[in-house]
C-alpha atoms as a PDB file:
ATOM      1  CA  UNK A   1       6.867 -12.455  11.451  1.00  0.00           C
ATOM      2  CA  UNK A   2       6.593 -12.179   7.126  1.00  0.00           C
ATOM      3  CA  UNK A   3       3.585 -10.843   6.152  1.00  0.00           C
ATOM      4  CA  UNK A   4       2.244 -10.130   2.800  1.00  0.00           C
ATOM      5  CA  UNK A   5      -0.968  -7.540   2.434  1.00  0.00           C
ATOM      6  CA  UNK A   6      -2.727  -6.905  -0.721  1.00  0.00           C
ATOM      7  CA  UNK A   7      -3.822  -3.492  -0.629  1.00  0.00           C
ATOM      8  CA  UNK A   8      -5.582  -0.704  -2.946  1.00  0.00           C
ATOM      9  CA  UNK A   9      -5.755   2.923  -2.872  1.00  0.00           C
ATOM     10  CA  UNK A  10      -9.034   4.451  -4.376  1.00  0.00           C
ATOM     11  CA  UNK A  11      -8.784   8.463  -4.754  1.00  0.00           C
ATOM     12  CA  UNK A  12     -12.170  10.043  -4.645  1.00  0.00           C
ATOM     13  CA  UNK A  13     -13.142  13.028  -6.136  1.00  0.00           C
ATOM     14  CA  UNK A  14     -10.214  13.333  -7.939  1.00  0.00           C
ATOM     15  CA  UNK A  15      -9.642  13.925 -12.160  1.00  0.00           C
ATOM     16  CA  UNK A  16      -6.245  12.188 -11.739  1.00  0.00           C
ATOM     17  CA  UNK A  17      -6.446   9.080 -10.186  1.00  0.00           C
ATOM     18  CA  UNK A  18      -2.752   8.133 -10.987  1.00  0.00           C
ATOM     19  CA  UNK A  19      -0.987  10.575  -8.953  1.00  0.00           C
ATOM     20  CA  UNK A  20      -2.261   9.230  -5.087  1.00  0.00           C
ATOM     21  CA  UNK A  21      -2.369   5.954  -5.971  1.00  0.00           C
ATOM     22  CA  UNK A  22       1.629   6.422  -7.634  1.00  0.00           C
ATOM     23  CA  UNK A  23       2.426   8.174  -3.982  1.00  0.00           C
ATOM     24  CA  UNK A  24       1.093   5.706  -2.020  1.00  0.00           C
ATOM     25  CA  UNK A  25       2.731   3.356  -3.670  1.00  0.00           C
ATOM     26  CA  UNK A  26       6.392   5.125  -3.784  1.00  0.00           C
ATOM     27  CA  UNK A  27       5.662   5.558   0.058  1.00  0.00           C
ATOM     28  CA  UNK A  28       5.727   1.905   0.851  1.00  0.00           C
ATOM     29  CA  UNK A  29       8.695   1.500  -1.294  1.00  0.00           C
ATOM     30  CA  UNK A  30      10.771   3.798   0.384  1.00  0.00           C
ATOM     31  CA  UNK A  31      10.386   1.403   3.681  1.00  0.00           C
ATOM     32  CA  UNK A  32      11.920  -1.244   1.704  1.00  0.00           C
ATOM     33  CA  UNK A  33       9.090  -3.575   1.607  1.00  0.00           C
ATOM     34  CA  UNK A  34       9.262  -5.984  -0.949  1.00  0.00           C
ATOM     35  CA  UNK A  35       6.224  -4.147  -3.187  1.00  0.00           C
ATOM     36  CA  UNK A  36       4.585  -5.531  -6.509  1.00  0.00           C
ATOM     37  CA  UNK A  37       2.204  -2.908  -8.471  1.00  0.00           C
ATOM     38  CA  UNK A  38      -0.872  -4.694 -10.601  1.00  0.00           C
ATOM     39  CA  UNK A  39      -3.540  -2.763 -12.573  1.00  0.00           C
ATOM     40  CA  UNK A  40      -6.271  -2.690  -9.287  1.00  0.00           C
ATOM     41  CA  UNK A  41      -3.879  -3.145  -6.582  1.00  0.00           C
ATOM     42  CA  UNK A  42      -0.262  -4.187  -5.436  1.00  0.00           C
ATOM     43  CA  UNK A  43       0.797  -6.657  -3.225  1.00  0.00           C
ATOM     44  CA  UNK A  44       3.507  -5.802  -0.536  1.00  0.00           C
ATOM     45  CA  UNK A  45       5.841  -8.378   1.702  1.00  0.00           C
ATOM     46  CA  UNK A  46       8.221  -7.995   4.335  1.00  0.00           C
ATOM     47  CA  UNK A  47       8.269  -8.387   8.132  1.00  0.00           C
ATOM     48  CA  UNK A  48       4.760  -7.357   9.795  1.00  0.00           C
ATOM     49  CA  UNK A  49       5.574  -4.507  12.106  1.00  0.00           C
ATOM     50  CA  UNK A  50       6.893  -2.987   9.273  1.00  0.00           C
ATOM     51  CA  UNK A  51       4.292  -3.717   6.508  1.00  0.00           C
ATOM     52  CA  UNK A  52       1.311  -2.230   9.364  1.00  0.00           C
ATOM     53  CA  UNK A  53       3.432   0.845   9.847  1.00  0.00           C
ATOM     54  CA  UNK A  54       3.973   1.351   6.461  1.00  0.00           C
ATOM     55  CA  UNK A  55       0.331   0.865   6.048  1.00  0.00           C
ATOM     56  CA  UNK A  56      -1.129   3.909   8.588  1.00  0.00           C
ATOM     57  CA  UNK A  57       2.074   6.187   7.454  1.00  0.00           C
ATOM     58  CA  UNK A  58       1.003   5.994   3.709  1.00  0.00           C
ATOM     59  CA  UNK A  59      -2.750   5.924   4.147  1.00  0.00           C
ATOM     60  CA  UNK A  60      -2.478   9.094   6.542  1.00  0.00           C
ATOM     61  CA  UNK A  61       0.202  10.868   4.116  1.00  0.00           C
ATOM     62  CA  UNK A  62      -2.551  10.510   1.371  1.00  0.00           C
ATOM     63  CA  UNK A  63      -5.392  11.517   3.655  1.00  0.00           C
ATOM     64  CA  UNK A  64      -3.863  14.473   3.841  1.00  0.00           C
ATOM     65  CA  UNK A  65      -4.233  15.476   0.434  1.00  0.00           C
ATOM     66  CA  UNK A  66      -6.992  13.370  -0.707  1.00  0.00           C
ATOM     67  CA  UNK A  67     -10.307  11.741   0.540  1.00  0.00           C
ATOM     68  CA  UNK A  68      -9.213   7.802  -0.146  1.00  0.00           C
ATOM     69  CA  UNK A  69     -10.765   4.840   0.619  1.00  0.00           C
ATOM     70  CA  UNK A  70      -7.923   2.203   1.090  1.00  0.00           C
ATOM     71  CA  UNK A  71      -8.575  -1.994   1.582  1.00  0.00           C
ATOM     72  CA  UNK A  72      -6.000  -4.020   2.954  1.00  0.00           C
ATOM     73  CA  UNK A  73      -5.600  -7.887   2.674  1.00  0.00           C
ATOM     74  CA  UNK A  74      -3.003  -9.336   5.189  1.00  0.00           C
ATOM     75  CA  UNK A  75      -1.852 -12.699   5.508  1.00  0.00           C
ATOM     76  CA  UNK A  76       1.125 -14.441   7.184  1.00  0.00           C
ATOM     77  CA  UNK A  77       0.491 -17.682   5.500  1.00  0.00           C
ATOM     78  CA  UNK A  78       1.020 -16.354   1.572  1.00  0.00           C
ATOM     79  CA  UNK A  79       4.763 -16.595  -0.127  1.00  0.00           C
ATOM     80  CA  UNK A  80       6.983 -13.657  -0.237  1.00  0.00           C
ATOM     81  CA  UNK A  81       7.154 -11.891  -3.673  1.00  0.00           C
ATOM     82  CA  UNK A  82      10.248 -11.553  -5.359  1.00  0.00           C
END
């Protein structure tokens, strides 16, 4: 099943908030998911099993250098992004 989540990273405690949010980003990317990048979030598509693991592997690989909070929108019935 095709799946599209909008999700965003927020880096606490942090002077530079570009650099977890940028490898978080690069992370989901690399699973070739179908990812779109906007100013407060980005919005990610491709088959479900996929997008979830892509999800935990991310958030945990940024846990581990960073206290994050990350929120996660996830719907089967939006388009795919091109």
């Amino acid at each position: 099943m095709k799946v599209q989540a909008e999700v965003s990273l927020y880096p606490l405690r942090q002077n530079d908030l570009t650099k977890p949010i940028q490898q978080f980003v690069e992370s989901l990317k690399s699973n070739n998911l179908k990812v779109k990048s906007g100013l407060m979030s980005s919005v990610i598509s491709g088959e479900g099993s996929i997008v979830f693991q892509s999800l935990q592997d991310a958030f945990e690989h940024a846990a581990q250098k960073y206290e994050v909070v990350l929120t996660a929108k996830i719907s089967n019935a939006c388009p795919e992004i091109e």
